[in-house]
Protein backbone atom coordinates (compact mmCIF):
# COMPACT_ATOMS: atom_id res chain seq x y z
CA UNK A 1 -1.02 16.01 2.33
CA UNK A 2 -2.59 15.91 6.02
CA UNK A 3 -0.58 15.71 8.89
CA UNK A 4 1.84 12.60 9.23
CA UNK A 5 0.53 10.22 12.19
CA UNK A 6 3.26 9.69 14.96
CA UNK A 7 3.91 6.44 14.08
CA UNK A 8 5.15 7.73 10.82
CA UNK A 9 7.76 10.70 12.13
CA UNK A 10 9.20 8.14 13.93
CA UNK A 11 9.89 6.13 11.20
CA UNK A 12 11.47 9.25 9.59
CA UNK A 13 13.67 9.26 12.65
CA UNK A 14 14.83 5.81 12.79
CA UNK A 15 15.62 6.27 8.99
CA UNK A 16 17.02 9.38 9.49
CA UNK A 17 19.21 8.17 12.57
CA UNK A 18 20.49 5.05 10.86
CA UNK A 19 21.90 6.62 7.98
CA UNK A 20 23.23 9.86 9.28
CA UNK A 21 24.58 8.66 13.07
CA UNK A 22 26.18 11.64 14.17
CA UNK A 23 26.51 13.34 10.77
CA UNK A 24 27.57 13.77 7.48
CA UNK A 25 30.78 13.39 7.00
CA UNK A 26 31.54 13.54 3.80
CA UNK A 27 29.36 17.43 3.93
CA UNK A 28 30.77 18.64 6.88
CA UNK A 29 34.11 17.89 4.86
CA UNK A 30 33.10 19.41 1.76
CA UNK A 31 30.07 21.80 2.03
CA UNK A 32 30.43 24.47 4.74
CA UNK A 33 27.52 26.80 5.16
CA UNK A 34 26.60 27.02 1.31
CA UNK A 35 23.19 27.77 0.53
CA UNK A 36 21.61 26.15 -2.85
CA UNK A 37 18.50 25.25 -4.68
CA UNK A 38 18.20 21.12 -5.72
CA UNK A 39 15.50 19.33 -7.57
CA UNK A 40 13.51 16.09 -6.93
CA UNK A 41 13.23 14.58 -10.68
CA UNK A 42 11.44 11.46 -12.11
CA UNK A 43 13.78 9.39 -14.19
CA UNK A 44 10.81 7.36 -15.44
CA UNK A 45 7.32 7.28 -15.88
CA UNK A 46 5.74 6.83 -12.69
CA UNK A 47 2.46 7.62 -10.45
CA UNK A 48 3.67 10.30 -8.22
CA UNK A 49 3.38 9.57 -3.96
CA UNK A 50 5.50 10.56 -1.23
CA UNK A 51 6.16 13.83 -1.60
CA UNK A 52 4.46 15.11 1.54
CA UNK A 53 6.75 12.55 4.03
CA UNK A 54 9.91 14.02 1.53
CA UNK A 55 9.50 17.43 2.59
CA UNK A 56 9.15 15.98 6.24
CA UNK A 57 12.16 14.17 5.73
CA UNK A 58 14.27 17.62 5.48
CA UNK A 59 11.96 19.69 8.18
CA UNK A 60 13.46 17.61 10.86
CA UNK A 61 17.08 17.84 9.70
CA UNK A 62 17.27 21.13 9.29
CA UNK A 63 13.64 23.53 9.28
CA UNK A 64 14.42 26.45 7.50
CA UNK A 65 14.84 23.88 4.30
CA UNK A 66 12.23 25.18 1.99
CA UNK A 67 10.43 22.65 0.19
CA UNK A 68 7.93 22.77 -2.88
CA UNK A 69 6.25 19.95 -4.35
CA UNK A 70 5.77 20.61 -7.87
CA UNK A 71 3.75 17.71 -8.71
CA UNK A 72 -0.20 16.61 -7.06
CA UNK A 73 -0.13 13.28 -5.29
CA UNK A 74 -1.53 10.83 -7.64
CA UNK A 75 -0.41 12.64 -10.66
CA UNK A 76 1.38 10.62 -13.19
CA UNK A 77 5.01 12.38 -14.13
CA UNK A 78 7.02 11.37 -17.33
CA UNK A 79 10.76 11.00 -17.19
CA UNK A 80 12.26 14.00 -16.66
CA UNK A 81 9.42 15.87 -14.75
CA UNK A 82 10.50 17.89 -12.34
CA UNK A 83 8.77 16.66 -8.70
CA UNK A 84 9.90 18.86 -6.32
CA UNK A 85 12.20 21.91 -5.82
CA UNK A 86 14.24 22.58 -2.45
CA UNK A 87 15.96 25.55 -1.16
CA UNK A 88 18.29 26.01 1.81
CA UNK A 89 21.34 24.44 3.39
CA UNK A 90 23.39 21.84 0.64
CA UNK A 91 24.79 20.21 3.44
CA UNK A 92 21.05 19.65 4.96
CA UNK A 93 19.70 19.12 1.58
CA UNK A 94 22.19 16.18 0.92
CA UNK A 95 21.93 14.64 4.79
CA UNK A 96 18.44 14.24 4.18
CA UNK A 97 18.62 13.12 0.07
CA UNK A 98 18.81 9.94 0.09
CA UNK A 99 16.40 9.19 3.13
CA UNK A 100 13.53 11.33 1.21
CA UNK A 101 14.08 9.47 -2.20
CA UNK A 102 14.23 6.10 -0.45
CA UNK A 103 10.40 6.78 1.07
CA UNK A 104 9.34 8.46 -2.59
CA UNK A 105 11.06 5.90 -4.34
CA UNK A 106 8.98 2.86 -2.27
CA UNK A 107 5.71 4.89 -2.17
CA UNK A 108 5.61 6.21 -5.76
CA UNK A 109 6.19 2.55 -6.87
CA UNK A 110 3.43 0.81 -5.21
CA UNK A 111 1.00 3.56 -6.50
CA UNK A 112 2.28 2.72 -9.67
CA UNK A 113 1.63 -0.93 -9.59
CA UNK A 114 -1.82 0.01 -7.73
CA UNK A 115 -2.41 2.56 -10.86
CA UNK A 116 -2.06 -0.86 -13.49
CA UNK A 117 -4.43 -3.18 -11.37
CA UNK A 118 -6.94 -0.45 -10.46
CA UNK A 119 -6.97 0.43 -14.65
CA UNK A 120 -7.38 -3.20 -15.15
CA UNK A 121 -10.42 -3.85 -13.19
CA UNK A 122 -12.04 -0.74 -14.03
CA UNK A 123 -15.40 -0.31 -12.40
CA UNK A 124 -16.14 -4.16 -12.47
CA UNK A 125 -14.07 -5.23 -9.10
CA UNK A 126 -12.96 -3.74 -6.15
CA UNK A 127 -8.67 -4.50 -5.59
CA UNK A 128 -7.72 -4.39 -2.10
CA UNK A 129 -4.48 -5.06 -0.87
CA UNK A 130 -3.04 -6.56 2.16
CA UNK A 131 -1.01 -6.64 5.43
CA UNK A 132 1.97 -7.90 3.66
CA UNK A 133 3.42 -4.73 4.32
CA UNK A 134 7.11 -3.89 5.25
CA UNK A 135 7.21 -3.80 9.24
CA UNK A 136 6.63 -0.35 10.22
CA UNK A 137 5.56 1.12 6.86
CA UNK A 138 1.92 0.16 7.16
CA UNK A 139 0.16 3.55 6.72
CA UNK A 140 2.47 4.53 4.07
CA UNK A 141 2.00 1.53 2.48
CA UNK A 142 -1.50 1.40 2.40
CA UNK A 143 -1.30 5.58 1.57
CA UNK A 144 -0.06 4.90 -1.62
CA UNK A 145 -1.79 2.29 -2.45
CA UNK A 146 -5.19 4.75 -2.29
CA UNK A 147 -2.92 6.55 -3.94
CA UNK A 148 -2.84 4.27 -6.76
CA UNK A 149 -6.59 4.31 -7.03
CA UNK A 150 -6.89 0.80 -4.81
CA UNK A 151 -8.71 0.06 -1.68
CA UNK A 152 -7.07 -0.67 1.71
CA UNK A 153 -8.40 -4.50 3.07
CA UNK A 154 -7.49 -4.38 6.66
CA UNK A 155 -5.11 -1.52 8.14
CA UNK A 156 -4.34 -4.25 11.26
CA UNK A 157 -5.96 -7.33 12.99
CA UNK A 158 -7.75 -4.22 14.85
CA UNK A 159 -10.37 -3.26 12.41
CA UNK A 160 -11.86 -6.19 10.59
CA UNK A 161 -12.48 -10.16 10.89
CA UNK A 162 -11.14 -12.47 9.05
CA UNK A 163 -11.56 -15.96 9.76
CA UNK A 164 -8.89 -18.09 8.44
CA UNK A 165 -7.93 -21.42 7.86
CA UNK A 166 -5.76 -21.72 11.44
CA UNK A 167 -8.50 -19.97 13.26
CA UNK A 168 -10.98 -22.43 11.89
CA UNK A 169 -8.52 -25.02 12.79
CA UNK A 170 -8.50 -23.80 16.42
CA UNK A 171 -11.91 -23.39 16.18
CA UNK A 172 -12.95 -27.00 15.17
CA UNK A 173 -14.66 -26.07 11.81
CA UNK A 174 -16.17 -22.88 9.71
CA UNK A 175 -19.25 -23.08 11.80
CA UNK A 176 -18.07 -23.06 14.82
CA UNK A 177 -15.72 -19.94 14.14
CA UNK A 178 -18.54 -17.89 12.97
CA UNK A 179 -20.66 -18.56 15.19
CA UNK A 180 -18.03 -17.29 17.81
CA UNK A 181 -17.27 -14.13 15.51
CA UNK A 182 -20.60 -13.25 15.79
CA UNK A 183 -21.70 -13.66 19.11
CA UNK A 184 -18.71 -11.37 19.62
CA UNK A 185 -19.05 -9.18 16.83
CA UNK A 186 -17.77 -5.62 17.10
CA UNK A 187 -20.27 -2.70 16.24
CA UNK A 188 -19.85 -2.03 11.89
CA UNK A 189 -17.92 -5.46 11.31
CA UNK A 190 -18.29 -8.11 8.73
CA UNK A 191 -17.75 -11.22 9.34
CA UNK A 192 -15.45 -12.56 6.50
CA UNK A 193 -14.71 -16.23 6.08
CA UNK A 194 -11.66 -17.71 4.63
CA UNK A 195 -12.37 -20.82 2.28
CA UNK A 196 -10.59 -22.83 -0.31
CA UNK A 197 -13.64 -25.30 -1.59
CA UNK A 198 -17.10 -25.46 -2.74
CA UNK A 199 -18.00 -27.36 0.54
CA UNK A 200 -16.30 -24.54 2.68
CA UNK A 201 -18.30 -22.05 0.81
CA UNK A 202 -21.41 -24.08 1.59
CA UNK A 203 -20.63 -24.38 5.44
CA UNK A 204 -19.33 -20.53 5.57
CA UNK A 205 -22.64 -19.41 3.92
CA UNK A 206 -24.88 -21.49 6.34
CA UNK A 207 -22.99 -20.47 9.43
CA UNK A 208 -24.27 -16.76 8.51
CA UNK A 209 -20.45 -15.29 7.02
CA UNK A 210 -20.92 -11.43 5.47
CA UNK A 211 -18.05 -12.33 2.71
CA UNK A 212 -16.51 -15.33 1.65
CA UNK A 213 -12.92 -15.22 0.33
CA UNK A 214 -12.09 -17.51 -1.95
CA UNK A 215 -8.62 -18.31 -1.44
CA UNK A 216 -6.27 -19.58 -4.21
CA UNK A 217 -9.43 -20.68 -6.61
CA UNK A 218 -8.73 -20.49 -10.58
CA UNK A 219 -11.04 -18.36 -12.30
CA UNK A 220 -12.95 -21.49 -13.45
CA UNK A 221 -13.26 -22.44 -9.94
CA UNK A 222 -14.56 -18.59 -9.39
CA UNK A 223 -17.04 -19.39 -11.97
CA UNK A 224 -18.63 -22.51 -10.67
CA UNK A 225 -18.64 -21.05 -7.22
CA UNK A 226 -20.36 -17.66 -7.66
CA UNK A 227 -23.65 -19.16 -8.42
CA UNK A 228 -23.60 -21.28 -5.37
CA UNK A 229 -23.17 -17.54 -3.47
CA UNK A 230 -25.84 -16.43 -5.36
CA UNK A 231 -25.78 -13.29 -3.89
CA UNK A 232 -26.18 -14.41 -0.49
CA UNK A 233 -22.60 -12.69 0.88
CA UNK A 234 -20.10 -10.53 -0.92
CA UNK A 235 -17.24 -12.22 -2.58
CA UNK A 236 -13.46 -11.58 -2.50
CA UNK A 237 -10.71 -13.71 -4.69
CA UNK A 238 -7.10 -13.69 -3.44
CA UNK A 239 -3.88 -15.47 -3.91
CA UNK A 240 -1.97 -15.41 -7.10
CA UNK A 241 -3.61 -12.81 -9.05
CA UNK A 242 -1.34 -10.99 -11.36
CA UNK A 243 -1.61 -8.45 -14.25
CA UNK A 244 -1.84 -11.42 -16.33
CA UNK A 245 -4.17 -13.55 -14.79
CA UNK A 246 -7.10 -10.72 -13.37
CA UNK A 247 -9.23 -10.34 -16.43
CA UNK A 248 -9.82 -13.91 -15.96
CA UNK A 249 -11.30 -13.19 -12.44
CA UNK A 250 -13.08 -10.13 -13.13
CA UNK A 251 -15.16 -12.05 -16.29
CA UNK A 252 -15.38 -15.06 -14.14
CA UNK A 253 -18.69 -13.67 -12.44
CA UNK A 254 -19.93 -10.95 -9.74
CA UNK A 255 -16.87 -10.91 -8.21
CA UNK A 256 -17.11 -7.94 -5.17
CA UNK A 257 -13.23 -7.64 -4.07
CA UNK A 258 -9.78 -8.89 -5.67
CA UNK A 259 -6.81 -8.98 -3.14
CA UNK A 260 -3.22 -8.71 -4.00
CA UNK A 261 -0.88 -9.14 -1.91
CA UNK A 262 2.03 -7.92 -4.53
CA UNK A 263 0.67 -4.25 -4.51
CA UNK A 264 2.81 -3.77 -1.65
CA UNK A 265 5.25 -7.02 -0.87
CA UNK A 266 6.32 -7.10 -5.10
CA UNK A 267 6.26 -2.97 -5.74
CA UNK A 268 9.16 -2.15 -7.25
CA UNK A 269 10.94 0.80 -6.30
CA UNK A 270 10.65 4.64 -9.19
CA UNK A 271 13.90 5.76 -10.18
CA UNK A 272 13.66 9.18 -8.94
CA UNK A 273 16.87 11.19 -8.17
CA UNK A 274 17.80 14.37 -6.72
CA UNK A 275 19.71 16.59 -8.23
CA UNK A 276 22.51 20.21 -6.80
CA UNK A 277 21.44 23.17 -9.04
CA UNK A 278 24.55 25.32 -9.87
């Protein structure tokens, strides 16, 4: 895994320093200066992420913690696999426990969920996700979703436009908001219009928009729209698209992108546990 961005170590401190405060009690009690070996294990089938920030995790409790991940980023692991192994201190192996599993646990489920949606559109559709991300897990959010075999959307306000429907309200119309986004257009930018009818598609399309998202349409409503595109700007679909529901989108035409919110705010967490070798 590369190098962890700054933003992301101090994350690992702040998670660190809320759940250790001033120390382990409950080791400094028990453990003394044992030495041991300890396992990171899948308890079910998931798509392995996280294991890079894991071994982070214990380097800034306590460095001389050896850590080896046993399985590739990406990989999928069957209950009982064995993810990791860990050498060193037991009393800095179980300060640092359940911080590491809690950033596996998160990251290894949304490139699960990513994993089912990516499989399910195949080559036909592009899945991005979202910024419905937990505050301050952004890059590891959107990590494991390319983990998953997704595509990141936007990373921040910073690095795409999206016009949406309060900018068009403050705006006074689609027109007049592209207009503006492209008279002030950043160098390798889209401009990508929010719309929820056929008439906002029309307007969006006129007004010279790069992509039109069609927000909260039915497949149906994908259908009847696409033609009135007609290959004039890429297409993205979002809001309530499910496992259930996405076939129906991808068959519903040339659909470019599919955004889904619940690859990162519905993820539910691996069960993934770490276990004291004797």
């Amino acid at each position: 895994m590369r190098e962890l961005p700054a933003a992301v170590l101090r994350l690992i401190d702040l998670a660190l320093e809320e759940d250790l405060g001033p120390g382990d009690v409950t080791a400094a009690a028990l453990i003394g200066p044992l030495k041991g070996r300890a396992i990171i294990e899948a308890r079910e089938k998931t798509v392995v992420c996280g294991l890079g920030v894991a071994g982070s995790v214990f380097k800034r409790i306590d460095p001389a913690i050896r850590f080896k991940g046993l399985a590739g980023e990406g990989e999928t692991a069957a209950e009982g696999d064995v993810l990791a192994e860990l050498t060193g201190s037991v009393a800095s192996l179980l300060a640092g426990e359940r911080t590491a599993l809690n950033f596996i646990q998160r990251m290894s489920g949304v490139a699960s969920l990513s994993r089912q949606y990516a499989e399910r559109a195949k080559n036909k559709a592009v899945v991005l996700d979202s910024r419905k991300t937990i505050p301050g897990w952004r890059w590891l959010d959107k990590l494991a979703v390319r983990t998953g075999g997704c595509r990141n959307h936007r990373m921040g306000l910073f690095d795409g436009i999206l016009i949406k429907d309060n900018h068009i309200a403050a705006c006074g119309g689609i027109r007049q908001a592209v207009a503006r986004a492209l008279v002030n257009l950043p160098p390798g930018l889209a401009v990508e219009v929010e719309v929820d009818s056929i008439a906002g598609i029309k307007e969006a399309l006129s007004a010279g928009a790069g992509i039109i998202m069609l927000d909260n349409f039915t497949s149906d409503q994908v259908a009847a729209a696409i033609p009135i595109v007609a290959g004039r700007a890429l297409v993205e679909v979002s809001g309530g698209i499910t496992l259930e529901n996405i076939d129906g989108y991808i068959q519903s035409g040339k659909v470019d992108f599919i955004s889904v919110g619940a690859l990162t705010h519905s993820a539910v967490s691996k069960d993934i546990s770490m276990e004291i070798m004797e």
